[in-house]
Protein backbone atom coordinates (compact mmCIF):
# COMPACT_ATOMS: atom_id res chain seq x y z
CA UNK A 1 1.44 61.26 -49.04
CA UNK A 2 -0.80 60.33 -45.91
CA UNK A 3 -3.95 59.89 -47.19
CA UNK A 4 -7.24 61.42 -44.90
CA UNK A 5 -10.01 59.90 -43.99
CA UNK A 6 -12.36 60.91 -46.69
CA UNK A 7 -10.06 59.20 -49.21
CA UNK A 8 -10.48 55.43 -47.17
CA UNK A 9 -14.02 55.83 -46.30
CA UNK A 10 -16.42 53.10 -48.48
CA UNK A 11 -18.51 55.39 -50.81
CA UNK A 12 -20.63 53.29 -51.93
CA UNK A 13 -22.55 49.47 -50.64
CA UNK A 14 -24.19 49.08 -47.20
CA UNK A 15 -20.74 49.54 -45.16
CA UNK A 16 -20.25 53.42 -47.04
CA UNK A 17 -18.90 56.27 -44.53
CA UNK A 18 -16.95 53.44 -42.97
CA UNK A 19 -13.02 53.34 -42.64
CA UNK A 20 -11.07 50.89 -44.79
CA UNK A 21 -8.79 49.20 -42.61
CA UNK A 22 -5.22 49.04 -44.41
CA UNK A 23 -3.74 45.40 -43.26
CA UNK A 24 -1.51 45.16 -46.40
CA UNK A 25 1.37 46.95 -44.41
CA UNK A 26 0.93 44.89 -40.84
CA UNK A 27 2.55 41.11 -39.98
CA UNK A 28 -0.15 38.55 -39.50
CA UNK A 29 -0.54 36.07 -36.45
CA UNK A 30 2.23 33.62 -37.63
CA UNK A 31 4.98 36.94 -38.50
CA UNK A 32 4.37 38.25 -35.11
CA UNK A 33 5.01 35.07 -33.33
CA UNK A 34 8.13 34.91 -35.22
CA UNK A 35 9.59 38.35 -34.28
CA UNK A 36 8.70 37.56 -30.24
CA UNK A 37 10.62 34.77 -30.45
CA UNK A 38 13.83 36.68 -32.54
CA UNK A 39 13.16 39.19 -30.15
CA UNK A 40 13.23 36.11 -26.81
CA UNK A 41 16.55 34.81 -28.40
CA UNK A 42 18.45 38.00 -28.88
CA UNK A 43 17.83 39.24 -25.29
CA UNK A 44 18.80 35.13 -23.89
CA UNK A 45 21.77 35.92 -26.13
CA UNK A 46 22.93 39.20 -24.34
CA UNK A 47 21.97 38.26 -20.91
CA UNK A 48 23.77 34.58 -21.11
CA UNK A 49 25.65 34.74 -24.70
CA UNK A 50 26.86 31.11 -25.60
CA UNK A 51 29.39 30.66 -28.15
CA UNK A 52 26.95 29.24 -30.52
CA UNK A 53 25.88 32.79 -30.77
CA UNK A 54 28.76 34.45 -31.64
CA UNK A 55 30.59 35.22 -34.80
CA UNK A 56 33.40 37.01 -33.76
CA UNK A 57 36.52 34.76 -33.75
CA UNK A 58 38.46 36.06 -30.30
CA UNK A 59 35.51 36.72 -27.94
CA UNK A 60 33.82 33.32 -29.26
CA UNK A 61 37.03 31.80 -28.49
CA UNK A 62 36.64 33.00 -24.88
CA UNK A 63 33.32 31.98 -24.13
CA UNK A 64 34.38 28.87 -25.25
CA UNK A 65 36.83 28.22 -22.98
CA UNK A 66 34.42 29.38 -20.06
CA UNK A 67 32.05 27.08 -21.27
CA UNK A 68 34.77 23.90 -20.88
CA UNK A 69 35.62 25.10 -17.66
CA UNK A 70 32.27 26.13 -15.58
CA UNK A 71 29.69 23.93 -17.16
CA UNK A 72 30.35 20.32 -15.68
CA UNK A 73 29.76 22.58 -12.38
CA UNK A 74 26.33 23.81 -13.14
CA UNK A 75 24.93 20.45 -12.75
CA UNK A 76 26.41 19.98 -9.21
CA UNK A 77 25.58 23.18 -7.99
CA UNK A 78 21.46 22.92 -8.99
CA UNK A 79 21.20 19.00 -9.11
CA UNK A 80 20.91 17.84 -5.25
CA UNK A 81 21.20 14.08 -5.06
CA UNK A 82 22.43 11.46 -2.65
CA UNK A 83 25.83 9.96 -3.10
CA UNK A 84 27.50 7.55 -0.41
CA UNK A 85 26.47 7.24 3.40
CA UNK A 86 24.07 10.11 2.78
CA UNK A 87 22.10 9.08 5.73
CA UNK A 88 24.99 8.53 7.72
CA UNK A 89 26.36 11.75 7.42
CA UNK A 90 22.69 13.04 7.55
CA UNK A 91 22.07 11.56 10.68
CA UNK A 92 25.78 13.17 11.85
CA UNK A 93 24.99 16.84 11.23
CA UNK A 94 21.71 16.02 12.92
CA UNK A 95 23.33 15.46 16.06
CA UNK A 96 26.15 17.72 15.85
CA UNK A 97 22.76 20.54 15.84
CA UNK A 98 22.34 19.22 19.06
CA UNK A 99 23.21 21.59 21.93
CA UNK A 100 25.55 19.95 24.86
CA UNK A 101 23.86 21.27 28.09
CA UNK A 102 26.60 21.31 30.69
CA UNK A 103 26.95 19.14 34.04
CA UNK A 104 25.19 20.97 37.44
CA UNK A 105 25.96 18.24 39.49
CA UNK A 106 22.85 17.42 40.46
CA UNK A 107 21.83 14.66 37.83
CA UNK A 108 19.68 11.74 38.66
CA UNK A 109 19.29 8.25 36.81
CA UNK A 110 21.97 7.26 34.60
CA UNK A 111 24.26 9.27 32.22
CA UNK A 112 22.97 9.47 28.77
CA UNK A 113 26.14 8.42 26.10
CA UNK A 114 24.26 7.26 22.95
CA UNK A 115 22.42 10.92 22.17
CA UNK A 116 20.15 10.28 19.61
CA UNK A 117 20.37 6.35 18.92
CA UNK A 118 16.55 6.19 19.15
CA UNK A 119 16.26 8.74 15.64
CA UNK A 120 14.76 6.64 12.58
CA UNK A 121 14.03 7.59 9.22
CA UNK A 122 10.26 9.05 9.04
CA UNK A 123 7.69 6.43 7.19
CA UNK A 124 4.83 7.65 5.49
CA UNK A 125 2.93 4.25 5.45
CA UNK A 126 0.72 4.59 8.34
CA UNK A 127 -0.93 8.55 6.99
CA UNK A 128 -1.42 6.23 3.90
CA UNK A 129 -3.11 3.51 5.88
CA UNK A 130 -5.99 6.13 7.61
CA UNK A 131 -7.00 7.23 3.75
CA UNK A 132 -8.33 3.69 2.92
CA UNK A 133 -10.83 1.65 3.61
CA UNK A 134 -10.82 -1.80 4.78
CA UNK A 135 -10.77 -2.79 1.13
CA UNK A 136 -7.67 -0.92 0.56
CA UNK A 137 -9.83 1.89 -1.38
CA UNK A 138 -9.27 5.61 -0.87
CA UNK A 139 -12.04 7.23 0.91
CA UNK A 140 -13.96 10.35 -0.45
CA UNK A 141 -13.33 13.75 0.74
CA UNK A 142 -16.18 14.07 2.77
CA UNK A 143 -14.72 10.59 4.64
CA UNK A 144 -11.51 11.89 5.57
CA UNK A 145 -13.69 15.23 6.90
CA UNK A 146 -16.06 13.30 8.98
CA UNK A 147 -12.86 11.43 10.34
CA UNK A 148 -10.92 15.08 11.04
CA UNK A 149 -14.20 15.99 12.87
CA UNK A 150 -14.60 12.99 14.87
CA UNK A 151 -10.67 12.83 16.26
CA UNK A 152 -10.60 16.43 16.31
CA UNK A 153 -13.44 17.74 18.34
CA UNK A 154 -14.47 21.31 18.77
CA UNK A 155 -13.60 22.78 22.05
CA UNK A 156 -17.09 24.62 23.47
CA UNK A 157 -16.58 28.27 23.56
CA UNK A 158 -16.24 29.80 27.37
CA UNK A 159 -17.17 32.99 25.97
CA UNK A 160 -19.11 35.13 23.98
CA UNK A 161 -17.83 35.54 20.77
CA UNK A 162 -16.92 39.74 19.65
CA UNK A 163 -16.20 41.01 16.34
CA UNK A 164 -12.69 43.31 15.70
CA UNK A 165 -14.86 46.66 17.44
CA UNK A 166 -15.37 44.63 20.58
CA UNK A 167 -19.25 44.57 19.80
CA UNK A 168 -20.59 41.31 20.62
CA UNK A 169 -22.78 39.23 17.94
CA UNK A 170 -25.63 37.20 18.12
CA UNK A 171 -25.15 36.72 14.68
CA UNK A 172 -21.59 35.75 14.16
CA UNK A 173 -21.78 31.53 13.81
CA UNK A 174 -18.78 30.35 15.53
CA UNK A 175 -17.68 26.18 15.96
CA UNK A 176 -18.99 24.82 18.99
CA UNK A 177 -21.98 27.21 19.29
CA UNK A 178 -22.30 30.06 21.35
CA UNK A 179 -21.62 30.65 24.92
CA UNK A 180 -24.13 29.53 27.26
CA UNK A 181 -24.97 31.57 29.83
CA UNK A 182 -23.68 30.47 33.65
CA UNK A 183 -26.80 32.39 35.74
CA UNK A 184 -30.33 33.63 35.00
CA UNK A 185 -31.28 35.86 31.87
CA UNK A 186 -32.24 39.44 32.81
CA UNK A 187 -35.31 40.64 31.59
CA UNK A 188 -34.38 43.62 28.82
CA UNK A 189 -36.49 46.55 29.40
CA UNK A 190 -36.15 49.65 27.38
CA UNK A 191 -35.30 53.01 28.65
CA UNK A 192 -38.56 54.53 27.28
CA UNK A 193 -40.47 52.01 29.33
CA UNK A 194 -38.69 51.98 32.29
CA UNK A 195 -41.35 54.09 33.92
CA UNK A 196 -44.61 52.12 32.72
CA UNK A 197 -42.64 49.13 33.94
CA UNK A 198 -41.82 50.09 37.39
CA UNK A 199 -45.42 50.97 37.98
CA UNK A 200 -47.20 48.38 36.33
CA UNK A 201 -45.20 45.66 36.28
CA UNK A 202 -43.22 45.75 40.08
CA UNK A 203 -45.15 45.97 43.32
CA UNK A 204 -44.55 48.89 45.76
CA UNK A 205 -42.48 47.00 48.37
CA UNK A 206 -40.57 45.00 46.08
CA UNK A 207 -37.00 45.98 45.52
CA UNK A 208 -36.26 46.62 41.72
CA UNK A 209 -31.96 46.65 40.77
CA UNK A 210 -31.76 48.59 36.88
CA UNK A 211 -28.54 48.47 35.56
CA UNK A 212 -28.14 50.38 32.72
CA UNK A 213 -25.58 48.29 30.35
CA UNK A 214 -24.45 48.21 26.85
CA UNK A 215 -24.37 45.34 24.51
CA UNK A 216 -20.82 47.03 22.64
CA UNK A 217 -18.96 47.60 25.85
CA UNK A 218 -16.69 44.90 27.58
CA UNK A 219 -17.55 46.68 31.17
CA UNK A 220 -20.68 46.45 30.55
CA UNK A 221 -21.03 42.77 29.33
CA UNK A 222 -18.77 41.80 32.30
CA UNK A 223 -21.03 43.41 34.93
CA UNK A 224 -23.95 41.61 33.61
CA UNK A 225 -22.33 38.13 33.91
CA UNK A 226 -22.29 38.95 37.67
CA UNK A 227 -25.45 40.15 37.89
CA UNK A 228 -26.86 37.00 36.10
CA UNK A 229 -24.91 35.23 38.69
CA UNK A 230 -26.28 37.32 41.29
CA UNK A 231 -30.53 36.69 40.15
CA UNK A 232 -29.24 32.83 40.41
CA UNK A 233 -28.43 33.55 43.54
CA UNK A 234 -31.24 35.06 44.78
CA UNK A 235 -33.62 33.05 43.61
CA UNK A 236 -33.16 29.87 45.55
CA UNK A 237 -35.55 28.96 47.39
CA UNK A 238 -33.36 27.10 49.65
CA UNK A 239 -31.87 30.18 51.27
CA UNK A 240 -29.17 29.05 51.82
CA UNK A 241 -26.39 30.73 50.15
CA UNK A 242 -23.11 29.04 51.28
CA UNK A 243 -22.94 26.45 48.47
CA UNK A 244 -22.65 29.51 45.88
CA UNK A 245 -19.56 31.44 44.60
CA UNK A 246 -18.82 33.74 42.07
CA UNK A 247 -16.32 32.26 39.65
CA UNK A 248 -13.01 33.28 39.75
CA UNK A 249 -12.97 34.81 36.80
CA UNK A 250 -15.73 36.93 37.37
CA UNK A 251 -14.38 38.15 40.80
């Protein structure tokens, strides 16, 4: 008879109204363990059955006899080891990989005949060599990354640097730094004050080029390379404006 929840409450002590759990009926920690692993070995058993397992006299009889036969090939077929002129034969297969370009007749210097006599076996001693010190000590981590940095330089960017939208980012931090800029900086005046600006700030005879750009458009970014190029231009006071071009890929 399943008993209700009234009839395992405690009715009585601080815990009362509570449910008595009923573990009497459940395996412990050490039973459960046991059935996994009963329950492990009989599904090993009926995905690769081994005559160990059986009890039946004619089908552990054949399993048997499979056993004799294809187990002393299991070991060759997922042990790889070296037997013999290994490297020989290595070295062989090597060259046969080796495409034979045919004759144009129109070969200089002298007929190769020994392909791939100059091939040697690839030590390891010399990578080991750059991780110590003159003591023979291994250097630290942040040793072998001052090294990396030092043979390894970063390349300066020739750009400016643009997330996945094609916005470009002052922000972004990039190796190298940012792109420096090849002309002069254009002053940055807002639309609103475009007015105040042309009447305060500019004379009346003095010519004034606005180019109205935007920071998250390639066209626009591009144009104001040239124009930057342009103000460089303009403002030397040598007047003389032979010795400047436009790099090429600007034009």
């Amino acid at each position: 008879m399943m008993k209700s929840y009234p009839d395992r409450r405690v009715q009585s002590g601080p815990q009362r109204g509570k449910l008595v759990v009923d573990t009497a009926h459940q395996p412990n920690l050490v039973q459960r363990q046991k059935q996994i692993e009963v329950a492990a070995l009989e599904k090993r058993s009926k995905q690769n059955p081994r005559s160990k397992d059986l009890t039946h006299a004619s089908i552990k009889q054949v399993v048997t006899a499979l056993e004799d036969k294809f187990d002393d090939y299991h070991g060759c077929q997922v042990t790889p080891y070296c037997t013999g002129p290994w490297l020989q034969d290595a070295h062989n297969q090597t060259l046969a990989e080796l495409p034979v370009l045919p004759k144009t007749g129109f070969e200089v210097g002298k007929e190769p005949t020994l392909y791939g006599k100059d091939m040697a076996p690839h030590s390891t001693s010399h990578l080991l060599s750059a991780l110590q010190d003159k003591d023979g000590k291994w250097l630290s981590s942040l040793d072998i990354r001052t090294r990396l940095e030092l043979s390894n330089p970063v390349l300066p960017r020739t750009a400016v640097l643009c997330n996945a939208s094609g916005r470009y980012s002052v922000d972004i931090q990039i190796p190298g730094g940012s792109a420096q800029p090849e002309g002069t900086k254009l002053e940055v005046v807002a639309g609103c004050r475009l007015d105040g600006f042309l009447k305060d700030d500019c004379a009346s005879d003095q010519l004034v080029v606005v180019a109205c750009l935007r920071e998250d458009d390639v066209t626009s970014r591009q144009a104001e390379k040239v124009l930057q190029l342009v103000a460089t231009i303009l403002a030397d006071p040598q007047g003389d404006l032979s010795c400047h071009a436009l790099p090429q890929n600007i034009v």
